[in-house]
C-alpha atoms as a PDB file:
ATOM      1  CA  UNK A   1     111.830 100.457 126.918  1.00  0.00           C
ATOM      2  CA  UNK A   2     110.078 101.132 123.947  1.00  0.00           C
ATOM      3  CA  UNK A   3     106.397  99.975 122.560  1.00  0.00           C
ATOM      4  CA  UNK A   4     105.656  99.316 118.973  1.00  0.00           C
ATOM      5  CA  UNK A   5     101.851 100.552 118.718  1.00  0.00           C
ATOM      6  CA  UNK A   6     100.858  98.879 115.228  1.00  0.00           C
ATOM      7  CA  UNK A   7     102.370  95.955 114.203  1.00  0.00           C
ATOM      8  CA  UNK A   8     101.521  92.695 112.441  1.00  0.00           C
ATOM      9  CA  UNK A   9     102.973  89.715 113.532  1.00  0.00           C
ATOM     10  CA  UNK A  10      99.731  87.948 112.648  1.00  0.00           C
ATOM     11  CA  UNK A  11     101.298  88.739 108.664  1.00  0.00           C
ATOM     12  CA  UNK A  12     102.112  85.886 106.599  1.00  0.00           C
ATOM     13  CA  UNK A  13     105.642  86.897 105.819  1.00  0.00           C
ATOM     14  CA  UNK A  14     106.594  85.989 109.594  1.00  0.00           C
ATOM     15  CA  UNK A  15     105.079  82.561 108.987  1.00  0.00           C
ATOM     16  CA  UNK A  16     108.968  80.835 109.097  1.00  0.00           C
ATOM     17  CA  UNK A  17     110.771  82.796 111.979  1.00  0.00           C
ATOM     18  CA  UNK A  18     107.999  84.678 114.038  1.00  0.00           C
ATOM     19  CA  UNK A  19     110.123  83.746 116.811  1.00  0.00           C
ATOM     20  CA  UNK A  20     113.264  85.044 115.678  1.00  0.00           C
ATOM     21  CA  UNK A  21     111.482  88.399 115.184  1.00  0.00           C
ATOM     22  CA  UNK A  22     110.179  88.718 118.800  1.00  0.00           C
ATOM     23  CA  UNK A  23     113.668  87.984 120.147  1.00  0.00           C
ATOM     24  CA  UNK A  24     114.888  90.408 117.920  1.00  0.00           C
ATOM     25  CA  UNK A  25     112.498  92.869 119.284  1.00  0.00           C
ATOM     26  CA  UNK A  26     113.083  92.325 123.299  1.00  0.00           C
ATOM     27  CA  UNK A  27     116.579  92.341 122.671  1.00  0.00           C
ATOM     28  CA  UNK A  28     116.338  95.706 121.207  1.00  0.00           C
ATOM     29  CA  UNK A  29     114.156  96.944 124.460  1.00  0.00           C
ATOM     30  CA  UNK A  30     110.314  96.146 122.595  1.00  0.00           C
ATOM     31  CA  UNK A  31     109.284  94.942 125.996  1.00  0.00           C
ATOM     32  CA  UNK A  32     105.769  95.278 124.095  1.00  0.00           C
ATOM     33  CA  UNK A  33     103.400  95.070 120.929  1.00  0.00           C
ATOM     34  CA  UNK A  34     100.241  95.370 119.827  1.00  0.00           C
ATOM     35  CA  UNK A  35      99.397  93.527 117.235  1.00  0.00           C
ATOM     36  CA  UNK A  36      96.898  94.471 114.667  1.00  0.00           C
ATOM     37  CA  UNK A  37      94.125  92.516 113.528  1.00  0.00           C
ATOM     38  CA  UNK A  38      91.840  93.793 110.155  1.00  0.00           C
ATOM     39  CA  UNK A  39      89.500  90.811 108.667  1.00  0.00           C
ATOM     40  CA  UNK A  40      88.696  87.309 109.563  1.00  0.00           C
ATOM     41  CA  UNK A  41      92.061  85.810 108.975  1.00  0.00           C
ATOM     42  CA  UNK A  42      94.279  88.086 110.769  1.00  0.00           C
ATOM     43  CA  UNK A  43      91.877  88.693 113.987  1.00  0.00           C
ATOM     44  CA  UNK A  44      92.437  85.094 114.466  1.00  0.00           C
ATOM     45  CA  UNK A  45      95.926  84.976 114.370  1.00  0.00           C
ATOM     46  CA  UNK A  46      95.935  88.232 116.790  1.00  0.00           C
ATOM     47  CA  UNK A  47      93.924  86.632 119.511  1.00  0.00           C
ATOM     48  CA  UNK A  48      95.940  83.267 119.126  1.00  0.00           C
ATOM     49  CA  UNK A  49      99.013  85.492 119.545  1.00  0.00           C
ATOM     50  CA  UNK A  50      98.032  87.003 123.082  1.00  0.00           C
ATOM     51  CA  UNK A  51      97.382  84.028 124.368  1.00  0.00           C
ATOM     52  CA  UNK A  52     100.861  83.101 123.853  1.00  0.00           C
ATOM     53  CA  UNK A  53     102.786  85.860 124.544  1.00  0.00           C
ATOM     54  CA  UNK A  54     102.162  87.975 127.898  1.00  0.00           C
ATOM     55  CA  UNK A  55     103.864  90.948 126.634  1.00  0.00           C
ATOM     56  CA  UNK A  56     101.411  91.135 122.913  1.00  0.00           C
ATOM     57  CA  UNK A  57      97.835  92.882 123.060  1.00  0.00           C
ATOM     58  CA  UNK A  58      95.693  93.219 120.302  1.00  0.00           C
ATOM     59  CA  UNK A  59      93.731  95.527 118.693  1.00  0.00           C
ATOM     60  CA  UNK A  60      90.619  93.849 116.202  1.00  0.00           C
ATOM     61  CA  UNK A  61      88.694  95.746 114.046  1.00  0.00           C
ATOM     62  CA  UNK A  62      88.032  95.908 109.979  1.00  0.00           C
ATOM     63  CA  UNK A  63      90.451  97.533 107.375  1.00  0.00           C
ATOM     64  CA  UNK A  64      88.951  99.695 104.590  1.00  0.00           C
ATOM     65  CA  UNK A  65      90.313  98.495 101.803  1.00  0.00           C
ATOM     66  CA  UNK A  66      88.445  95.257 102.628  1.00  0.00           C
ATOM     67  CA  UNK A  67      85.380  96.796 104.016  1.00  0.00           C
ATOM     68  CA  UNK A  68      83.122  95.560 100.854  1.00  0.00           C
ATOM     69  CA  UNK A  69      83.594  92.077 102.426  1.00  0.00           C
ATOM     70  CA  UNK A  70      82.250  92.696 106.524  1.00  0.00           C
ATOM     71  CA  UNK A  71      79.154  91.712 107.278  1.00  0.00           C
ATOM     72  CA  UNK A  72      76.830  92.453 110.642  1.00  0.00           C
ATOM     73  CA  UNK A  73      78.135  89.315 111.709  1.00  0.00           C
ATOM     74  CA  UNK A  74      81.847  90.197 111.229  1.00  0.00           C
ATOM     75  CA  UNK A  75      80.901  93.269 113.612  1.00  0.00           C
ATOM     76  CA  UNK A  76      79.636  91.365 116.547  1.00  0.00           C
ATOM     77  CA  UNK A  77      82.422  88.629 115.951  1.00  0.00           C
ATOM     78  CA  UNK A  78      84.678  91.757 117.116  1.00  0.00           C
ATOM     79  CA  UNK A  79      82.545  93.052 119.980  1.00  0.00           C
ATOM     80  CA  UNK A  80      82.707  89.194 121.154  1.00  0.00           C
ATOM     81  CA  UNK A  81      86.289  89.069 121.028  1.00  0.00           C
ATOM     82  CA  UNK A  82      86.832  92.699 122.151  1.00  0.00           C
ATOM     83  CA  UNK A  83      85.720  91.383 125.551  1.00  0.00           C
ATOM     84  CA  UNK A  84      89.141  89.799 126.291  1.00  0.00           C
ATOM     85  CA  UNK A  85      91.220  91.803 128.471  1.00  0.00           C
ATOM     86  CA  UNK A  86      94.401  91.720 126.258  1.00  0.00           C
ATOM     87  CA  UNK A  87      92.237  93.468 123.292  1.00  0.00           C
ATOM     88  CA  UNK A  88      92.886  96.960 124.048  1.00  0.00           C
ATOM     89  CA  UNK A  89      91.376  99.056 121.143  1.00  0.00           C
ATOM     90  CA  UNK A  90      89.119  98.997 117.928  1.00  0.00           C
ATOM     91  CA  UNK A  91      90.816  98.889 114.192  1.00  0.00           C
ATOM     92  CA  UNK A  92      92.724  99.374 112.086  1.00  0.00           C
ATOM     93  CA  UNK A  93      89.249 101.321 110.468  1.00  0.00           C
ATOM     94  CA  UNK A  94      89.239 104.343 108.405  1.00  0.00           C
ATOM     95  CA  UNK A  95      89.394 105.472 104.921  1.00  0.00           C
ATOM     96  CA  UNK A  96      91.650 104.477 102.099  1.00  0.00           C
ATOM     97  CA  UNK A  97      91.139 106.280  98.722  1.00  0.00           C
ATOM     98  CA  UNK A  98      94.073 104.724  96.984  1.00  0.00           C
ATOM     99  CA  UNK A  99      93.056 100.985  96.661  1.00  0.00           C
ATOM    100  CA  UNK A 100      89.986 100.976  95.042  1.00  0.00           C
ATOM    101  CA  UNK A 101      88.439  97.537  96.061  1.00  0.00           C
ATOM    102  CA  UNK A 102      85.658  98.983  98.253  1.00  0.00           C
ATOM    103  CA  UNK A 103      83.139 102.064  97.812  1.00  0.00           C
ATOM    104  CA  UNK A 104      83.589 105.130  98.965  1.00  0.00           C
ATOM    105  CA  UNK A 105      80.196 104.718 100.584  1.00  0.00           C
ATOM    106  CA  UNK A 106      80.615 101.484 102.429  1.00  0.00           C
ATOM    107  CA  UNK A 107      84.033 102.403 103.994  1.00  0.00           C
ATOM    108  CA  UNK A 108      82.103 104.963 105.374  1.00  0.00           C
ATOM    109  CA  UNK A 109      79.584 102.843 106.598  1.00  0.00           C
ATOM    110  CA  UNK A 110      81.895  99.979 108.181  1.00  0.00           C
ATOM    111  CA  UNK A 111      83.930 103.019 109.801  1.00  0.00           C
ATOM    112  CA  UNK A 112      80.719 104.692 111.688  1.00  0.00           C
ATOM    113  CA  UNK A 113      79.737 101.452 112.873  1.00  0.00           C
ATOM    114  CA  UNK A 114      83.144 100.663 114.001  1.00  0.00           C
ATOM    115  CA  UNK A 115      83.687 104.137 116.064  1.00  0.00           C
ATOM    116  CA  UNK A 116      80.307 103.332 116.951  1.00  0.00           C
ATOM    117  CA  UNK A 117      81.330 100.207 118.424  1.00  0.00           C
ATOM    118  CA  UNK A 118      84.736 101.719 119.883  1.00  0.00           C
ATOM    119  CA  UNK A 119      82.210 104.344 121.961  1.00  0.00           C
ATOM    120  CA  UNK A 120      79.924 101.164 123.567  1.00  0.00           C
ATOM    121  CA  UNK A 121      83.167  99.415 124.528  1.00  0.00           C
ATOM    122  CA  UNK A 122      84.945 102.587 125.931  1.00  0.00           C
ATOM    123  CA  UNK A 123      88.381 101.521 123.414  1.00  0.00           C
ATOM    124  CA  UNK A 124      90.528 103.620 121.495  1.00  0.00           C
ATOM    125  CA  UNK A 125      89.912 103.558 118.162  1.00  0.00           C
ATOM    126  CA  UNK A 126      92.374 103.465 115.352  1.00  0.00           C
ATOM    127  CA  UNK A 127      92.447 104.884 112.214  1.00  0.00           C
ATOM    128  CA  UNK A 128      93.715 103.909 109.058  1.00  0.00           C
ATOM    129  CA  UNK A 129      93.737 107.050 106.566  1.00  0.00           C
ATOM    130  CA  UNK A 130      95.202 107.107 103.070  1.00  0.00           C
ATOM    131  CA  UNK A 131      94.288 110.020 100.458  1.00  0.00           C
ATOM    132  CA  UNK A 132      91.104 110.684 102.413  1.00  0.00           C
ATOM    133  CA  UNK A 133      91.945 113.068 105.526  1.00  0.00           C
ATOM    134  CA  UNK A 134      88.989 115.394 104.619  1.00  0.00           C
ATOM    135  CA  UNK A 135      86.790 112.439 105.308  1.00  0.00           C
ATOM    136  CA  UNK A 136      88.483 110.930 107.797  1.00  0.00           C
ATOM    137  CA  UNK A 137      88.347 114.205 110.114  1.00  0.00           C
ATOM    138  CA  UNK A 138      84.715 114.927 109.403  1.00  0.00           C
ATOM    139  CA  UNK A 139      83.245 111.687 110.168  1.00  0.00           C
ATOM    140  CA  UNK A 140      85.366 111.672 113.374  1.00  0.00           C
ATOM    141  CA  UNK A 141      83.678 115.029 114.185  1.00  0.00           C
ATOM    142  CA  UNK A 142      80.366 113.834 112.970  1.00  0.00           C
ATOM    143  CA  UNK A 143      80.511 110.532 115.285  1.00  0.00           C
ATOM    144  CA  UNK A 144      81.951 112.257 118.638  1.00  0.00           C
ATOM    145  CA  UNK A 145      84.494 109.951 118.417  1.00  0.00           C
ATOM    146  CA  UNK A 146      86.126 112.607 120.536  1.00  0.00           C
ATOM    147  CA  UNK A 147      84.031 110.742 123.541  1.00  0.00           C
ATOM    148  CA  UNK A 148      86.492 107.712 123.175  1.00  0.00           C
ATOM    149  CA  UNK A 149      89.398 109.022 120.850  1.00  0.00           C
ATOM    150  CA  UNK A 150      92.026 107.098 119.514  1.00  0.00           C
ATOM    151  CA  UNK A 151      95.315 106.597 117.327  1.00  0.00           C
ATOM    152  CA  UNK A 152      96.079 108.147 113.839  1.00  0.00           C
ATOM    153  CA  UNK A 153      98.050 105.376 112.736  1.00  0.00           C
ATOM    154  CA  UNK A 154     101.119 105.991 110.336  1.00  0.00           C
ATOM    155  CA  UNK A 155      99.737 109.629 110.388  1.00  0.00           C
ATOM    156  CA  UNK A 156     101.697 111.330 107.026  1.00  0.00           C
ATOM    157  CA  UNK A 157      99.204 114.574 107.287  1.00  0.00           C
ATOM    158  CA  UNK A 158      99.953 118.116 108.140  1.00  0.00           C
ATOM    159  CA  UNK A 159     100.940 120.075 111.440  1.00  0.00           C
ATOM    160  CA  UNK A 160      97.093 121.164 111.608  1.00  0.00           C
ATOM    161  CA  UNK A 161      95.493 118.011 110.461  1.00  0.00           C
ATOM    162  CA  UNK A 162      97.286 116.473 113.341  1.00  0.00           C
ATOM    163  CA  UNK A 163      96.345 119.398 116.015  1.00  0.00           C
ATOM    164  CA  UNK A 164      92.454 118.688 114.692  1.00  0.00           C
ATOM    165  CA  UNK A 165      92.904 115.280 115.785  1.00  0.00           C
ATOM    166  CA  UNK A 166      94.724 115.808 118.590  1.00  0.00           C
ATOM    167  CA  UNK A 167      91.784 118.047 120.092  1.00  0.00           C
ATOM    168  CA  UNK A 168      89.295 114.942 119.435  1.00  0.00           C
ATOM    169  CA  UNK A 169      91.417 113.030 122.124  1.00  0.00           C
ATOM    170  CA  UNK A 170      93.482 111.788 119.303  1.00  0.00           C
ATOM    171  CA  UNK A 171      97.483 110.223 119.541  1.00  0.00           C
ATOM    172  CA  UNK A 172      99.835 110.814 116.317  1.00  0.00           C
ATOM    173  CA  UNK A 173     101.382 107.915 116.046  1.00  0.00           C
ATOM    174  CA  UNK A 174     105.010 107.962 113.379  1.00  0.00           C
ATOM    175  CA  UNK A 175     106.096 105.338 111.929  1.00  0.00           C
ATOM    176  CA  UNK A 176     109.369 103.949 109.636  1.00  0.00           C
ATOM    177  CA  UNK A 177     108.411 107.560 106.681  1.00  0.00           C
ATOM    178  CA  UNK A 178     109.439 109.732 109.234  1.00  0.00           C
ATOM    179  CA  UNK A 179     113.331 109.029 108.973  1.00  0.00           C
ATOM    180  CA  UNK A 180     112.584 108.687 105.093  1.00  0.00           C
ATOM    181  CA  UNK A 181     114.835 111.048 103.817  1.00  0.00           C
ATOM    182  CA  UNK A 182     111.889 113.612 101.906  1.00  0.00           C
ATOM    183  CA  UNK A 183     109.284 112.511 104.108  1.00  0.00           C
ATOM    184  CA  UNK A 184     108.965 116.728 104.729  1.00  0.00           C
ATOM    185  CA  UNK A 185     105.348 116.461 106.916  1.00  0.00           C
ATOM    186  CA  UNK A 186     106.520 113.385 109.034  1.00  0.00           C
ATOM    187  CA  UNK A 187     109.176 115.461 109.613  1.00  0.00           C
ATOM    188  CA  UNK A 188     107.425 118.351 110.860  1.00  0.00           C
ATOM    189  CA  UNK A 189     104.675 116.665 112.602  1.00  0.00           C
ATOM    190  CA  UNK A 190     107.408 114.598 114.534  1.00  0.00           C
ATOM    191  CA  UNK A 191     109.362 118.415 115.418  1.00  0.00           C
ATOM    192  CA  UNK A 192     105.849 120.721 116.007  1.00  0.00           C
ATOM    193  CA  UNK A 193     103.661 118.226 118.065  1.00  0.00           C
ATOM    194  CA  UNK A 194     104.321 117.905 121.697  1.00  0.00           C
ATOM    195  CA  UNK A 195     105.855 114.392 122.833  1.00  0.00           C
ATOM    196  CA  UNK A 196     102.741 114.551 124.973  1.00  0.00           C
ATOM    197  CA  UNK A 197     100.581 113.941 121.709  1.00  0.00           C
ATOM    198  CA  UNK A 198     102.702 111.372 119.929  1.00  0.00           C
ATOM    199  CA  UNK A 199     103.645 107.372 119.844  1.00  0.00           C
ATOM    200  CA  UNK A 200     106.162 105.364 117.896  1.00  0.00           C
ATOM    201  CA  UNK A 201     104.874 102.267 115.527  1.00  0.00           C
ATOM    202  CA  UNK A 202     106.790 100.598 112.850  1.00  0.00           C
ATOM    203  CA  UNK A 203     103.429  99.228 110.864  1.00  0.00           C
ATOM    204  CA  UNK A 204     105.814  96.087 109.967  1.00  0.00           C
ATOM    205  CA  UNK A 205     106.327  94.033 107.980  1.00  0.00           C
ATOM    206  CA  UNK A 206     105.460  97.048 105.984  1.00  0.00           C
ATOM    207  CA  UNK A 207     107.107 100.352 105.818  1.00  0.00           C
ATOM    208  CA  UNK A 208     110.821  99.931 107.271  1.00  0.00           C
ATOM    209  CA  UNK A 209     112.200 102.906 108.400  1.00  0.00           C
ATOM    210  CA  UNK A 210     116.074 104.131 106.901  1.00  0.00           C
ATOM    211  CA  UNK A 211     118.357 102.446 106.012  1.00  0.00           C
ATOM    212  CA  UNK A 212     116.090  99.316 105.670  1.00  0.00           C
ATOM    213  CA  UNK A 213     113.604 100.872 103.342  1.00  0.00           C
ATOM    214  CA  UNK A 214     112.550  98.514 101.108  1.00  0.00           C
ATOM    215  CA  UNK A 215     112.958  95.394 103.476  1.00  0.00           C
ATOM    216  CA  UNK A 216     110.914  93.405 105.667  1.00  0.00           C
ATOM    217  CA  UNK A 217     110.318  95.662 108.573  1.00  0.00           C
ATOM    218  CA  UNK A 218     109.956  93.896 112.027  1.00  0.00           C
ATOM    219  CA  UNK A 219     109.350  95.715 115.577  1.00  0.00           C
ATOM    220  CA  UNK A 220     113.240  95.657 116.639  1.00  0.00           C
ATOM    221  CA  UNK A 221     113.433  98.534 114.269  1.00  0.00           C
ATOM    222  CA  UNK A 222     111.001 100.925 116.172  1.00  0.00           C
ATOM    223  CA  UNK A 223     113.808 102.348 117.761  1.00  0.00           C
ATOM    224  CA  UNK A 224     115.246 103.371 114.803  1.00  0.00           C
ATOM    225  CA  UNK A 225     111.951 105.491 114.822  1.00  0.00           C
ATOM    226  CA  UNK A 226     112.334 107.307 117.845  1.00  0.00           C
ATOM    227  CA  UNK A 227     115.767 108.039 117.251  1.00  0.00           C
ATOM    228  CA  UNK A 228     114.577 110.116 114.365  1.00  0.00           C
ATOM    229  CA  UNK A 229     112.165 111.871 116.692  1.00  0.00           C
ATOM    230  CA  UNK A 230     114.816 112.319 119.046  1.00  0.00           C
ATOM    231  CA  UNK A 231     116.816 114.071 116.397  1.00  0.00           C
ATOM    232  CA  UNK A 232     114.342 116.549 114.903  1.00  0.00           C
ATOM    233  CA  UNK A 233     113.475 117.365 118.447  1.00  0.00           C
ATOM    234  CA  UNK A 234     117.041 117.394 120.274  1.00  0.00           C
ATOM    235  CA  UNK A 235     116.482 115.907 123.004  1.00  0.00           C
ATOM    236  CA  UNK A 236     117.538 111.964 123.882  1.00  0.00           C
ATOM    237  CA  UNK A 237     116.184 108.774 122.782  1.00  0.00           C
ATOM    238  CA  UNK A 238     115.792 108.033 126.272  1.00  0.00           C
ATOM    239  CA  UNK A 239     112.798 110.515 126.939  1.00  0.00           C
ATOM    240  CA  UNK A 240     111.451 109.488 123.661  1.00  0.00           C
ATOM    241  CA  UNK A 241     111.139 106.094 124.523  1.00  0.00           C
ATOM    242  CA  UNK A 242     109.956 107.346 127.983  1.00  0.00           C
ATOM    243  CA  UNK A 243     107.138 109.535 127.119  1.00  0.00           C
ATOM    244  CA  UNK A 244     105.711 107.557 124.224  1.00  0.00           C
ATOM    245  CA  UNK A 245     105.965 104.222 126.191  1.00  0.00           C
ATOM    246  CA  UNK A 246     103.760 106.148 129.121  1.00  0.00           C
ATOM    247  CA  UNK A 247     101.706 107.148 125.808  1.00  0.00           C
ATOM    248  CA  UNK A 248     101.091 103.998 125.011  1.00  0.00           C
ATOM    249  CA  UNK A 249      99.930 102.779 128.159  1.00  0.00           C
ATOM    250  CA  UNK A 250      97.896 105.447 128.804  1.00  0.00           C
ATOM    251  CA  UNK A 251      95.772 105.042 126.043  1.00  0.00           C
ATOM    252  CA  UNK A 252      95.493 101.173 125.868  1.00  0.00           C
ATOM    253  CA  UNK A 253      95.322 101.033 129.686  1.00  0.00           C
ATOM    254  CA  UNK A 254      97.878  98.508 129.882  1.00  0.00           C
ATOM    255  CA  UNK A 255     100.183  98.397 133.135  1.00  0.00           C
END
């Protein structure tokens, strides 16, 4: 059994066979997914999805790159929804460096608030981090969000920026880059870090893992990702699946 941690079924581009995909995905042993909600649009779609499927759970929150667009109202819109027992964490949230569409200033102000939020609701919170790990790490520090940790999401840092995290009560979760062929840190995050630490995601419909790189990715593909893991580590798929499924529960207290 595996668990795809991030995914986004709630995208437009599974608009025509959203079905087809989650069929896909059981068949493949993706006995569950959380689906990721980041603005107005797609928090909608997540909630809509869990009531329909027993076997999704959300996680709601505010990405980054659109943080220049949430309002105070936005936040308790999420708090609201957050009350539903199939929401099981707070995000994606974070910093992202690389689009520039919102300040530098209010990401950082729609990311306090939002592991400020995670704290009062006792979720994990997950973290979106492109080209900004300094940041990321320090406000994480700054905010204790130690007290309710979390999920780095798609995490591409280094061996230590992922042992920092890990001792705020942090997962590493890998994605499709780490069977990318030079993906050298994915690589040695997924080999170094203790299985105990880590989580599988596929982050679709973006970032398909190899050979699919460069197509659609959909959640029958996350065990594509563990095998990788599996491979770097030598050991089986099996315990990879095992251990980061137990991962997963754990920190979305899901049964």
């Amino acid at each position: 059994m595996f668990i795809d941690t991030h995914v986004h079924l709630n995208a437009d581009q599974y608009e025509e066979d959203l079905q087809e995909v989650i069929e896909r995905a059981l068949e493949k042993g993706v006995e569950k997914m959380v689906v990721v909600g980041f603005d107005r649009k797609t928090i909608e779609r997540a909630m809509a999805l869990i009531e329909q499927y027993d076997f999704l759970y959300a996680v709601i929150g505010w990405h980054p790159v659109d943080a220049i667009d949430c309002t105070d109202e936005d936040l308790l819109w999420i708090e609201q929804l957050a009350a539903h027992k199939k929401v099981v964490g707070i995000g994606e949230t974070g910093l992202d460096y690389y689009w520039d569409k919102s300040p530098k200033e209010v990401q950082e102000k729609w990311f306090r608030k939002q592991i400020q939020l995670a704290k009062k609701l006792a979720l994990p919170i997950i973290i979106h981090n492109r080209d900004a790990t300094g940041d990321v790490v320090r406000i994480l520090q700054e905010e204790d969000a130690a007290a309710t940790g979390g999920i780095m999401h798609c995490f591409g840092g280094s061996i230590e920026t992922a042992r920092e995290c890990i001792a705020m009560n942090f997962m590493i979760s890998l994605g499709g880059p780490v069977t990318f062929k030079n993906a050298r840190m994915p690589k040695e995050v997924a080999t170094e870090i203790e299985l105990a630490h880590l989580l599988i995601e596929t982050d679709a419909p973006y970032l398909a893992p190899h050979p699919y790189r460069g197509k659609r990715n959909e959640p029958s593909l996350v065990p594509l990702v563990a095998e990788e893991i599996a491979r770097l580590k030598g050991i089986s798929v099996d315990e990879v699946a095992l251990e980061t499924t137990n991962n997963a529960k754990k920190i979305f207290k899901i049964n």
